[in-house]
C-alpha atoms as a PDB file:
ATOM      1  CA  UNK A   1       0.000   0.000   0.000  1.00  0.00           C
ATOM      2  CA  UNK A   2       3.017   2.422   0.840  1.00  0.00           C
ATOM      3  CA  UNK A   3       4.565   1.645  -3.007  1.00  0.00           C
ATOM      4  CA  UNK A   4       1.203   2.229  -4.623  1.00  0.00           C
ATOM      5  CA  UNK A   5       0.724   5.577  -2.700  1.00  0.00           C
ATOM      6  CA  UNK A   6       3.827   6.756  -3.585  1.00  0.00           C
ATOM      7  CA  UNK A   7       3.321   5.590  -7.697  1.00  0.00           C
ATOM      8  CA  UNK A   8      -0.312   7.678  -7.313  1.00  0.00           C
ATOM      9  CA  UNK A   9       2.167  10.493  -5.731  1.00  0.00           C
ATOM     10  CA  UNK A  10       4.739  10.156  -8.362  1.00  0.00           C
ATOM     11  CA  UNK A  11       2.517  10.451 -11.133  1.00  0.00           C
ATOM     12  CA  UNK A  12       0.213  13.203  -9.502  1.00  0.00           C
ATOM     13  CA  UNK A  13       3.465  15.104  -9.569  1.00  0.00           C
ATOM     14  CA  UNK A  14       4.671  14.567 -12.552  1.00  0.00           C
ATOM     15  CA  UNK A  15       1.858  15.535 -14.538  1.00  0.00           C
ATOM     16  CA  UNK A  16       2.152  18.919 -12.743  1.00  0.00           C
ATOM     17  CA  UNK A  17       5.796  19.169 -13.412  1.00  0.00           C
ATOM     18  CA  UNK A  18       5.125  18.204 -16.773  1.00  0.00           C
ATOM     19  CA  UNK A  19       3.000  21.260 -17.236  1.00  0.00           C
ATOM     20  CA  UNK A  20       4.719  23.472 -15.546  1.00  0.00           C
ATOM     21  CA  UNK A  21       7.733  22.284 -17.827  1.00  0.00           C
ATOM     22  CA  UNK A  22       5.685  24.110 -20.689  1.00  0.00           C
ATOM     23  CA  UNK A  23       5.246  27.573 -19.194  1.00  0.00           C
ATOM     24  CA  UNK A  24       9.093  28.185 -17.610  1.00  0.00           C
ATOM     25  CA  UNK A  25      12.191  26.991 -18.118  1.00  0.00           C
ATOM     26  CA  UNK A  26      13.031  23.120 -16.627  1.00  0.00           C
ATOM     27  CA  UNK A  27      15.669  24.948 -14.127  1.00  0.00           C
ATOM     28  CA  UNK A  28      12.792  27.226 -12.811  1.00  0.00           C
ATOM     29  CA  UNK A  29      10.261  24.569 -12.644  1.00  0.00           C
ATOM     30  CA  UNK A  30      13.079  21.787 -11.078  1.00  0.00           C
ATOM     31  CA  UNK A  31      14.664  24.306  -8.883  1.00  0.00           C
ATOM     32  CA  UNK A  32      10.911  25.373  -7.381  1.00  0.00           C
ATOM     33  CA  UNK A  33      10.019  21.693  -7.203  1.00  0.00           C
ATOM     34  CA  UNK A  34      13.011  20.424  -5.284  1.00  0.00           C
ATOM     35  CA  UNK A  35      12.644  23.562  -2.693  1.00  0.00           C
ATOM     36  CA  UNK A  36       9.073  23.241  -1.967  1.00  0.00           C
ATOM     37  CA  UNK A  37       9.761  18.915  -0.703  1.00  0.00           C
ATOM     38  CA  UNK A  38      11.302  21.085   2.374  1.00  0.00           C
ATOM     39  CA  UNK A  39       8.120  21.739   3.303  1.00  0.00           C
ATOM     40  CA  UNK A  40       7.089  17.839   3.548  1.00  0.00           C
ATOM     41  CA  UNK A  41      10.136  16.624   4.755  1.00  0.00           C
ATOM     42  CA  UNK A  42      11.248  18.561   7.812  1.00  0.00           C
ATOM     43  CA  UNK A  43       7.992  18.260   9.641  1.00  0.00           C
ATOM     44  CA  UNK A  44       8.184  14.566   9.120  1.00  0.00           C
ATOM     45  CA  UNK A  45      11.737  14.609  10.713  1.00  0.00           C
ATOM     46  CA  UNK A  46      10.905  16.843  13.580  1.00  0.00           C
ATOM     47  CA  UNK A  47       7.425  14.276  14.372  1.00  0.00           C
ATOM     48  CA  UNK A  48       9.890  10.909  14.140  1.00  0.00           C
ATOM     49  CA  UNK A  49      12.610  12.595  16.112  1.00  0.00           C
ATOM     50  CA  UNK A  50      15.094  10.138  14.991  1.00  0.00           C
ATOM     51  CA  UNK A  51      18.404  10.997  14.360  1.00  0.00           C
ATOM     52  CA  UNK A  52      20.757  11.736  11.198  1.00  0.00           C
ATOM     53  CA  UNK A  53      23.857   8.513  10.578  1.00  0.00           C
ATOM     54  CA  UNK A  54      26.727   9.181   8.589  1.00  0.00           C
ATOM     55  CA  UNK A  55      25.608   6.508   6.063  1.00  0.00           C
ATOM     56  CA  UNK A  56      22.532   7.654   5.928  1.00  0.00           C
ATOM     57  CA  UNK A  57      23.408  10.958   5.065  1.00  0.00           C
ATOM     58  CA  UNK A  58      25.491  10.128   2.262  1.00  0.00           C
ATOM     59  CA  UNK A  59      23.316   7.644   0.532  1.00  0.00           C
ATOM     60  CA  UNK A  60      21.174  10.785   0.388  1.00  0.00           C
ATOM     61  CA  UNK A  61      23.265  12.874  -0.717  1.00  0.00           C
ATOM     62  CA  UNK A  62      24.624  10.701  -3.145  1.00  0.00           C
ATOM     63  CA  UNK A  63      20.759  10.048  -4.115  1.00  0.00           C
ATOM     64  CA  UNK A  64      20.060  13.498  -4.059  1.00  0.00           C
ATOM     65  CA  UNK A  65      22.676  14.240  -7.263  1.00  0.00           C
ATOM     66  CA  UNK A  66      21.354  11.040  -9.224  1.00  0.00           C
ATOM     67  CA  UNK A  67      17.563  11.939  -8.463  1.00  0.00           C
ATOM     68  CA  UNK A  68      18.147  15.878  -9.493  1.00  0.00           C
ATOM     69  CA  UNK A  69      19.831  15.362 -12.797  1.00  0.00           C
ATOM     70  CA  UNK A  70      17.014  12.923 -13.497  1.00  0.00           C
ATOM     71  CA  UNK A  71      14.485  14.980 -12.583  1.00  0.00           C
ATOM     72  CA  UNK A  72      15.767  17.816 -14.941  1.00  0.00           C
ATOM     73  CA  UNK A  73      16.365  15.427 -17.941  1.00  0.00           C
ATOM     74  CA  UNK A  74      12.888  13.856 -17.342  1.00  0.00           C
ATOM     75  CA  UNK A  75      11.014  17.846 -17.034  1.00  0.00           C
ATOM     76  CA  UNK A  76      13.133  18.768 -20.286  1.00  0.00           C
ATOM     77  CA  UNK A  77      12.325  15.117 -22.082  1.00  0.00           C
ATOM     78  CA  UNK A  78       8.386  16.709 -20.935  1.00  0.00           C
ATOM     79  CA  UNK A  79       8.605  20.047 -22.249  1.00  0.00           C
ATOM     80  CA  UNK A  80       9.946  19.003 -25.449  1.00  0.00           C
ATOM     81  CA  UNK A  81       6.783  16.721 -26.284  1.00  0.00           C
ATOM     82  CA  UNK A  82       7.898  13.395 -25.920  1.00  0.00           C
ATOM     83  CA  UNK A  83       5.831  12.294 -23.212  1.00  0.00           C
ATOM     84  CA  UNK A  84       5.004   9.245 -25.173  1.00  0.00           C
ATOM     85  CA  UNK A  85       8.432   8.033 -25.586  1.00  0.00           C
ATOM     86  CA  UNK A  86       9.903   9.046 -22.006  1.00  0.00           C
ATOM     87  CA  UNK A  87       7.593   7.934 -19.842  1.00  0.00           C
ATOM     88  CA  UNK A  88       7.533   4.028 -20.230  1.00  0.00           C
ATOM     89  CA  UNK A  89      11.404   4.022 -21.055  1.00  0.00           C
ATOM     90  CA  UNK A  90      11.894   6.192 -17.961  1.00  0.00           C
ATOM     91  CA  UNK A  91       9.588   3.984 -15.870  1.00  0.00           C
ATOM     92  CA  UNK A  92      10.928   0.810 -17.068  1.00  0.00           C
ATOM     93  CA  UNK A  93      14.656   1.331 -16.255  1.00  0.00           C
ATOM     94  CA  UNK A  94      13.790   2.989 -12.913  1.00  0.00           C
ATOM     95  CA  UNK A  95      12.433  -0.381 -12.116  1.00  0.00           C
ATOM     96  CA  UNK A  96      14.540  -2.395 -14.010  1.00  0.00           C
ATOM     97  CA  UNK A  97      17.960  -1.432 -12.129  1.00  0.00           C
ATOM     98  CA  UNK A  98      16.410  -1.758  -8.614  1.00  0.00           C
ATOM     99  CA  UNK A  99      15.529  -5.405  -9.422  1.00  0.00           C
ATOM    100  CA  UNK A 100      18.584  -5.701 -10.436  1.00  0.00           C
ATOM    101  CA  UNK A 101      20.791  -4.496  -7.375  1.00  0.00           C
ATOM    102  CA  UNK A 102      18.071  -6.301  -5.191  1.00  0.00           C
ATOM    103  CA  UNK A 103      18.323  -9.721  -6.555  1.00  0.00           C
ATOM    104  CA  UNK A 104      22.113  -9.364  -6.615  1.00  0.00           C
ATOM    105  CA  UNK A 105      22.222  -8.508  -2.897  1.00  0.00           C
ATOM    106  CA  UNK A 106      20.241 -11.675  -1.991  1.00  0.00           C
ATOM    107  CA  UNK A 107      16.523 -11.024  -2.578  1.00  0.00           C
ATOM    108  CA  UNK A 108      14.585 -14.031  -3.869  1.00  0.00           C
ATOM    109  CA  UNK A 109      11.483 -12.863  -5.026  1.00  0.00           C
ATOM    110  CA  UNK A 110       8.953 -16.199  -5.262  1.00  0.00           C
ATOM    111  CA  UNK A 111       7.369 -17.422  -8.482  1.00  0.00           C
ATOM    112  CA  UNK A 112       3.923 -15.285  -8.289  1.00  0.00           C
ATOM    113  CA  UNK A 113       6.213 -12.310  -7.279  1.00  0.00           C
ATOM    114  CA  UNK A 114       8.502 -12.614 -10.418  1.00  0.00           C
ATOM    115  CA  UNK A 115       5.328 -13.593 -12.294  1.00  0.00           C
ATOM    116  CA  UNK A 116       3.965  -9.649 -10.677  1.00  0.00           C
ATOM    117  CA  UNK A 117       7.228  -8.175 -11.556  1.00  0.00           C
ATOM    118  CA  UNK A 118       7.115  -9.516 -15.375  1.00  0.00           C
ATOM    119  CA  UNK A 119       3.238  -7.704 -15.865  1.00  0.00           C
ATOM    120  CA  UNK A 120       4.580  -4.726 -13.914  1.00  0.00           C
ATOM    121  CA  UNK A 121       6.959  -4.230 -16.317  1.00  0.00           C
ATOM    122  CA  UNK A 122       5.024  -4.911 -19.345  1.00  0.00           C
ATOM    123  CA  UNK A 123       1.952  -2.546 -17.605  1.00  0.00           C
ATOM    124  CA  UNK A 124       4.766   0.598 -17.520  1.00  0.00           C
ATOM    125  CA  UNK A 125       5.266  -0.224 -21.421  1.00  0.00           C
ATOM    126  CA  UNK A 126       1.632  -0.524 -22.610  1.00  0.00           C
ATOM    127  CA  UNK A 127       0.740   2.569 -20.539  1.00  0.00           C
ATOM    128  CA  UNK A 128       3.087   4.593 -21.588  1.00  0.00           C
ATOM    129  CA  UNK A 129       3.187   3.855 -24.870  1.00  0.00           C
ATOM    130  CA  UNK A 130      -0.159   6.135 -25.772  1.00  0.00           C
ATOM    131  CA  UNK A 131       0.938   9.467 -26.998  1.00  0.00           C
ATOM    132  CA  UNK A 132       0.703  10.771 -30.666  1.00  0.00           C
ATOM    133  CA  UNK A 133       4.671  11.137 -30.554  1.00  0.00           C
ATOM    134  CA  UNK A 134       5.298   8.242 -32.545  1.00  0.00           C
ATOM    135  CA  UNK A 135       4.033   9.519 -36.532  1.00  0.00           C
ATOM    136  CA  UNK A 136       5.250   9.555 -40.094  1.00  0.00           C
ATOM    137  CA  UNK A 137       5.577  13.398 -38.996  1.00  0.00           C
ATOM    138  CA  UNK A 138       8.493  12.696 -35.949  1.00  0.00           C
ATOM    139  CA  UNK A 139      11.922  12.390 -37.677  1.00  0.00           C
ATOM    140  CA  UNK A 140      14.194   9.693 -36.450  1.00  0.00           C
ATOM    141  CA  UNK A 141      16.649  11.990 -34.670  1.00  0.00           C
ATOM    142  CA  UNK A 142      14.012  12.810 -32.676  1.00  0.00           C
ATOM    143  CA  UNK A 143      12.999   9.554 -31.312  1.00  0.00           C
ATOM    144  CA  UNK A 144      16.658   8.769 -30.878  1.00  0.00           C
ATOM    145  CA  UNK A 145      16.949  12.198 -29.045  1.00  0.00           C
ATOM    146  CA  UNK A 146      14.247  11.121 -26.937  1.00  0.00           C
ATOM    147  CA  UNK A 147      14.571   7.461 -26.308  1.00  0.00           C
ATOM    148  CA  UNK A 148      18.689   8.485 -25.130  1.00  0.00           C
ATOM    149  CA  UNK A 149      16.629  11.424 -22.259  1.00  0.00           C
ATOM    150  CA  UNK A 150      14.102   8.934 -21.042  1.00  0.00           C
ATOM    151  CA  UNK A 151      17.674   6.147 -20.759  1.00  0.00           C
ATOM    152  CA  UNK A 152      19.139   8.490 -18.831  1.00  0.00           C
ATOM    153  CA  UNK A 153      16.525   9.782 -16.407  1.00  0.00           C
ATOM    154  CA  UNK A 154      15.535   6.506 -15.650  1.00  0.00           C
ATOM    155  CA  UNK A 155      18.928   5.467 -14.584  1.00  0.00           C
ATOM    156  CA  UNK A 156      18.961   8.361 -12.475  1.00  0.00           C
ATOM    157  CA  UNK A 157      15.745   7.666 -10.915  1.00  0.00           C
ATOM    158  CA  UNK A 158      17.039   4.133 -10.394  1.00  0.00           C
ATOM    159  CA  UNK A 159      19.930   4.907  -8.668  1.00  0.00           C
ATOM    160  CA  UNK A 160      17.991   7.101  -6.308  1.00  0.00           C
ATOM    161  CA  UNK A 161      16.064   4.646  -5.182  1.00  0.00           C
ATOM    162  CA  UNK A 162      18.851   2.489  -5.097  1.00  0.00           C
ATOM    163  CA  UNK A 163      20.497   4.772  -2.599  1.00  0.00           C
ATOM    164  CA  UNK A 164      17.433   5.287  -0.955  1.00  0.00           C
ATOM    165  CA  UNK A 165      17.229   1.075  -0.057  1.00  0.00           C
ATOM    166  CA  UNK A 166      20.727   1.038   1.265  1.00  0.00           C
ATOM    167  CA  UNK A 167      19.981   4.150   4.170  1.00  0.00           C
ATOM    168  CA  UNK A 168      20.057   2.579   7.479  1.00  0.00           C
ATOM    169  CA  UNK A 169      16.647   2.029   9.343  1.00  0.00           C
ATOM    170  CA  UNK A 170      18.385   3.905  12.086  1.00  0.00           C
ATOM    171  CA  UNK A 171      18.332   6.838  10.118  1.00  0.00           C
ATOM    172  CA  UNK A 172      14.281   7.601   9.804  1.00  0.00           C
ATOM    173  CA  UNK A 173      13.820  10.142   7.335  1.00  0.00           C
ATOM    174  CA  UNK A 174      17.348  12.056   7.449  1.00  0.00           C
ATOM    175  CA  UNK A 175      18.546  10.920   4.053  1.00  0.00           C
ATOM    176  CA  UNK A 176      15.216  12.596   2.382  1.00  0.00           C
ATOM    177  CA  UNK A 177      16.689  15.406   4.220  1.00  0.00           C
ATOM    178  CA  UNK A 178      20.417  14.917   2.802  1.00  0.00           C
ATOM    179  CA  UNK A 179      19.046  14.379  -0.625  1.00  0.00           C
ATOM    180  CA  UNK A 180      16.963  17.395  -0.993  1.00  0.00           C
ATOM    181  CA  UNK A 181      19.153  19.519   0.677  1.00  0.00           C
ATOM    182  CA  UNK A 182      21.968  18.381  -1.958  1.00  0.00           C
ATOM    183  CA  UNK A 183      19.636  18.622  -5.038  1.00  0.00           C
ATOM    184  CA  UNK A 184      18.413  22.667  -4.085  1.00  0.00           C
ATOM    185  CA  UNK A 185      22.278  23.244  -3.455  1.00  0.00           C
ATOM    186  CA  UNK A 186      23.843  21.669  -6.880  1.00  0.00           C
ATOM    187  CA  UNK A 187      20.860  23.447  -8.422  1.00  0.00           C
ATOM    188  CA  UNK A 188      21.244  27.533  -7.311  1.00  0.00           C
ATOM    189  CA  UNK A 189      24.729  27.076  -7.545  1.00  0.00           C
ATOM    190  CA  UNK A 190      24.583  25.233 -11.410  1.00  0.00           C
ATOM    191  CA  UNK A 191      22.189  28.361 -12.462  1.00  0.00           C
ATOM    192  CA  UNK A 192      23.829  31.157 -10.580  1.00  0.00           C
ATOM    193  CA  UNK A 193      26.978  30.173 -11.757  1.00  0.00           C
ATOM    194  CA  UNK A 194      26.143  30.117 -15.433  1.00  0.00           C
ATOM    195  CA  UNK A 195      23.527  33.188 -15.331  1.00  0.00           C
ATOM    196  CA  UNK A 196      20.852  31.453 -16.972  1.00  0.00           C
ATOM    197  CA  UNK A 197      17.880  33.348 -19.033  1.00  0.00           C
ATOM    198  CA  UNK A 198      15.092  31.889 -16.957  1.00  0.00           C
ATOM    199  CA  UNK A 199      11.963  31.840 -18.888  1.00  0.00           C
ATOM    200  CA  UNK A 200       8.635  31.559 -16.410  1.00  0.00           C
ATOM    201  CA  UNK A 201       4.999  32.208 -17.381  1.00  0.00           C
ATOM    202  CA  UNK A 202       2.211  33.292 -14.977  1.00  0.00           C
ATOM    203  CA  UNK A 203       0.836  29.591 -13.077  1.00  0.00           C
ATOM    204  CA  UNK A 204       3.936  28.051 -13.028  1.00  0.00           C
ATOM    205  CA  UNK A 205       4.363  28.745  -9.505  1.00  0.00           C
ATOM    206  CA  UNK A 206       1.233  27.295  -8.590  1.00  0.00           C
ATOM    207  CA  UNK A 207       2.096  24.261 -10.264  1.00  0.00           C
ATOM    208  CA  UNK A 208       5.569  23.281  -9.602  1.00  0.00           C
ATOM    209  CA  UNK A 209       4.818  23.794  -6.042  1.00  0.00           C
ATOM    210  CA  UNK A 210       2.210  21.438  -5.549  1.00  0.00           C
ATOM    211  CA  UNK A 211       4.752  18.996  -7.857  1.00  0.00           C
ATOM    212  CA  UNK A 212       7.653  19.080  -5.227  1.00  0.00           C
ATOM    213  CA  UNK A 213       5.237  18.792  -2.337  1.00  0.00           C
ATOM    214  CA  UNK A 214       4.027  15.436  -4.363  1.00  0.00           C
ATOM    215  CA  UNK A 215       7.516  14.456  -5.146  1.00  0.00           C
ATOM    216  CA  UNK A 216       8.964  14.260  -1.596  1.00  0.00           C
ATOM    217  CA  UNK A 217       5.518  12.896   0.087  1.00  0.00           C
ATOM    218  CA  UNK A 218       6.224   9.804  -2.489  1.00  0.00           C
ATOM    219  CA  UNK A 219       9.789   9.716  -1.745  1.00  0.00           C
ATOM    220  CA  UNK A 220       8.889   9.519   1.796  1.00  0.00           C
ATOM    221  CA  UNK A 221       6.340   6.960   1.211  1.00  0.00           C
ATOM    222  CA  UNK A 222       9.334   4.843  -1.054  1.00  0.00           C
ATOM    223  CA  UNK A 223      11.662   4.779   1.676  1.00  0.00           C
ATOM    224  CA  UNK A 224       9.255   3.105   4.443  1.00  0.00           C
ATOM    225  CA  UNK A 225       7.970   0.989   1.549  1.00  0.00           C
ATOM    226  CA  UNK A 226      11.678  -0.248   0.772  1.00  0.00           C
ATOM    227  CA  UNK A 227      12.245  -0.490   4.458  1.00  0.00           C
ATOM    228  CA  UNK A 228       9.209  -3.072   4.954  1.00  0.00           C
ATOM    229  CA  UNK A 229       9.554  -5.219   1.681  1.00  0.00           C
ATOM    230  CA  UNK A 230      11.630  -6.080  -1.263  1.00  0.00           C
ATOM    231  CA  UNK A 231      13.263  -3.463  -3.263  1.00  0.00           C
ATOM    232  CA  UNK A 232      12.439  -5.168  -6.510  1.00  0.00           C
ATOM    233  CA  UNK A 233       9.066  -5.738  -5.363  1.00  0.00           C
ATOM    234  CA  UNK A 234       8.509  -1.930  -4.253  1.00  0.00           C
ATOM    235  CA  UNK A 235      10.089  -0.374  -6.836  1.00  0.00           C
ATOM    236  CA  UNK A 236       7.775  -2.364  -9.998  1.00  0.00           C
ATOM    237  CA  UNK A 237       4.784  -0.838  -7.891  1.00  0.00           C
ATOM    238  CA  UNK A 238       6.380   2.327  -7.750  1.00  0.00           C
ATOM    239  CA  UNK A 239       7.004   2.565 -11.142  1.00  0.00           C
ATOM    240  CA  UNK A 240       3.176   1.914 -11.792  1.00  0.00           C
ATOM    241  CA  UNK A 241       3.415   5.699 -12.001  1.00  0.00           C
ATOM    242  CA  UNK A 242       2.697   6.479 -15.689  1.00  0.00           C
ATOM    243  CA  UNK A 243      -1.138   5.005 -14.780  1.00  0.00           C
ATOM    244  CA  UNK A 244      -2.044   7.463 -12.450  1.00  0.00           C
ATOM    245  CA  UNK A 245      -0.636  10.315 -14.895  1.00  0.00           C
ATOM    246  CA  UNK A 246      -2.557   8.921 -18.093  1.00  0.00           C
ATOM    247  CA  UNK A 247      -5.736   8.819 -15.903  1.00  0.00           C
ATOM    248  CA  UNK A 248      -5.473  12.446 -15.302  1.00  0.00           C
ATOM    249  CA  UNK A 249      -4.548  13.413 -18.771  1.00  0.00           C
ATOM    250  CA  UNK A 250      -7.451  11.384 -19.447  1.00  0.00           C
ATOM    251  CA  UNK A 251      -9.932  13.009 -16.676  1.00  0.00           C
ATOM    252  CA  UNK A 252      -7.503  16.946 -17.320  1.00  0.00           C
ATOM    253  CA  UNK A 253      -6.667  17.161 -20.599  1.00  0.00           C
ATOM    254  CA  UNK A 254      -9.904  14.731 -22.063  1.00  0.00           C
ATOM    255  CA  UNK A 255      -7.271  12.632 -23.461  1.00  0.00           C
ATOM    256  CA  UNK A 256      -8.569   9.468 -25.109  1.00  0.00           C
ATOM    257  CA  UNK A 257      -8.423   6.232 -23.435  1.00  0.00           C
ATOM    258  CA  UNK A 258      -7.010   3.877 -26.146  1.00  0.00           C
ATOM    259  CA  UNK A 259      -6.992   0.368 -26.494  1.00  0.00           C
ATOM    260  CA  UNK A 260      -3.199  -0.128 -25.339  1.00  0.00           C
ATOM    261  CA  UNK A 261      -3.739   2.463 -22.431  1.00  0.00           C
ATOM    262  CA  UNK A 262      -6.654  -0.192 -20.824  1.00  0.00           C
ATOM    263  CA  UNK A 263      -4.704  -3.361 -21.248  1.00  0.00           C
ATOM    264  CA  UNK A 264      -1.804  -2.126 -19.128  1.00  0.00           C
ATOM    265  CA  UNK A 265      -4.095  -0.675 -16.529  1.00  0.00           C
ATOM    266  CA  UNK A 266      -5.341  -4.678 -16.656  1.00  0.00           C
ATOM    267  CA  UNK A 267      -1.575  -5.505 -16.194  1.00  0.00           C
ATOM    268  CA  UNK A 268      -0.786  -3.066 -13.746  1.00  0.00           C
ATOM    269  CA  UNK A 269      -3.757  -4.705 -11.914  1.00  0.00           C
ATOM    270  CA  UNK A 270      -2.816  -8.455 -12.233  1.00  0.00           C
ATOM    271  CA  UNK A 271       0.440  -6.938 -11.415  1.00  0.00           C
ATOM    272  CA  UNK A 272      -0.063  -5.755  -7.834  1.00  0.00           C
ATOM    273  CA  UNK A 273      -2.307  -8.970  -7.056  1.00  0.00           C
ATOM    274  CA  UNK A 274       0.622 -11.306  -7.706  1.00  0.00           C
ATOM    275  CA  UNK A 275       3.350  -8.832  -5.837  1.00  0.00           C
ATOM    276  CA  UNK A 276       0.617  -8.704  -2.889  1.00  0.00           C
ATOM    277  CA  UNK A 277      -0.226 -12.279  -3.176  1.00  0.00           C
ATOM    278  CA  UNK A 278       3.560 -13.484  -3.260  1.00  0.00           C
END
């Protein structure tokens, strides 16, 4: 229940990054974003009074980096209009490479569970794969262009959560903390430094706020997730995130719901019955 919180989380807020992406610059929009998870985070560190390890710290940190340039790769991938292309790639390797490290450090997810993990996947594909990106009209260079952002931001996004699984229990929610406080910092000093034109439109404001405050309330939801259950179980329902964005392009934007876009809300479905079930 904590990984499908944070996916609804994740996908509320990136559907409001993603259109706040359209009216300011990705550095604006990131840079708000990241600040605003402050406002989630500290109060949930003040109510658990725990108290901030050295490890924990620095798998935050060293998730905060990863997760930041993924977040700006995946906002720019968004305002260029290739929502179609990055989000299932993006989704799919930021599952992909947690399975990965897990089963390598031991985990031994049982048949149903690898049977969950296997429509997961296949769910973040089908969903994804809906937009109009994809004509006789796109050139190649462009798909190539896009297919190489959503690689990258999903590797970044991997290797957050990644970091994230390795933070010592000890350590409540102090590496949220460490990350975020790292991401805002590599940020002002990356636009400050080289005096970037930021372009912002009226509403942006009022959307990348609400995206961060998303963002951070799902990270926080990931980490006592991970800390409960399997990483590559948590991290497929995680990255069930690309359902809860088409459903409000869908409900928002009075999208179409095609044919491929209801089969992988079947899988993601059949999905989280076999991960709950294993």
């Amino acid at each position: 229940m904590l990984a499908l919180c944070a996916a609804a989380a994740f996908g509320t807020g990136d559907f409001l990054g993603g259109l706040a992406s359209r009216r300011a610059s990705v550095w604006v929009v990131t840079l708000l974003s990241q600040a605003a998870g402050f406002a989630v985070v500290v109060p949930a560190v003040v109510v658990q009074a725990s108290r901030p390890t050295g490890a924990g710290l620095a798998w935050g940190a060293l998730g905060g980096i990863a997760g930041c340039a993924a977040l700006l790769i995946f906002f720019r991938a968004l305002s260029e209009g290739v929502m179609s292309i990055t989000a299932p790639v993006t989704a799919v390797v930021a599952a992909g490479l947690p399975i990965t490290v897990g089963v390598a450090l031991g985990e031994r997810p049982d048949a149903r569970a690898w049977l969950g993990i296997a429509a997961g996947l296949a769910a973040i594909i089908v969903i994804g794969s809906s937009g109009h990106d994809g004509g006789a009209g796109v050139r190649r260079s462009a798909h190539l262009g896009a297919i190489g952002l959503a690689l990258a931001a999903g590797a970044g996004f991997g290797v957050f959560f990644v970091c994230l699984s390795r933070t010592p229990h000890a350590s409540g929610l102090w590496p949220l903390v460490a990350a975020r406080a790292t991401s805002v910092g590599l940020l002002t000093v990356t636009v400050l430094a080289s005096r970037r034109r930021l372009r912002s439109e009226p509403g942006t404001l009022r959307l990348a706020l609400p995206s961060g405050l998303l963002d951070m309330t799902a990270n926080v939801l990931f980490l006592l997730a991970v800390r409960q259950g399997a990483l590559a179980l948590v991290a497929v329902l995680v990255s069930l995130y690309p359902a809860v964005t088409v459903s409000l392009a869908l409900t928002l934007l009075r999208e179409r719901l095609r044919a491929q876009q209801v089969a992988g809300i079947l899988l993601a479905l059949i999905a989280v019955a076999l991960i709950a079930a294993s």
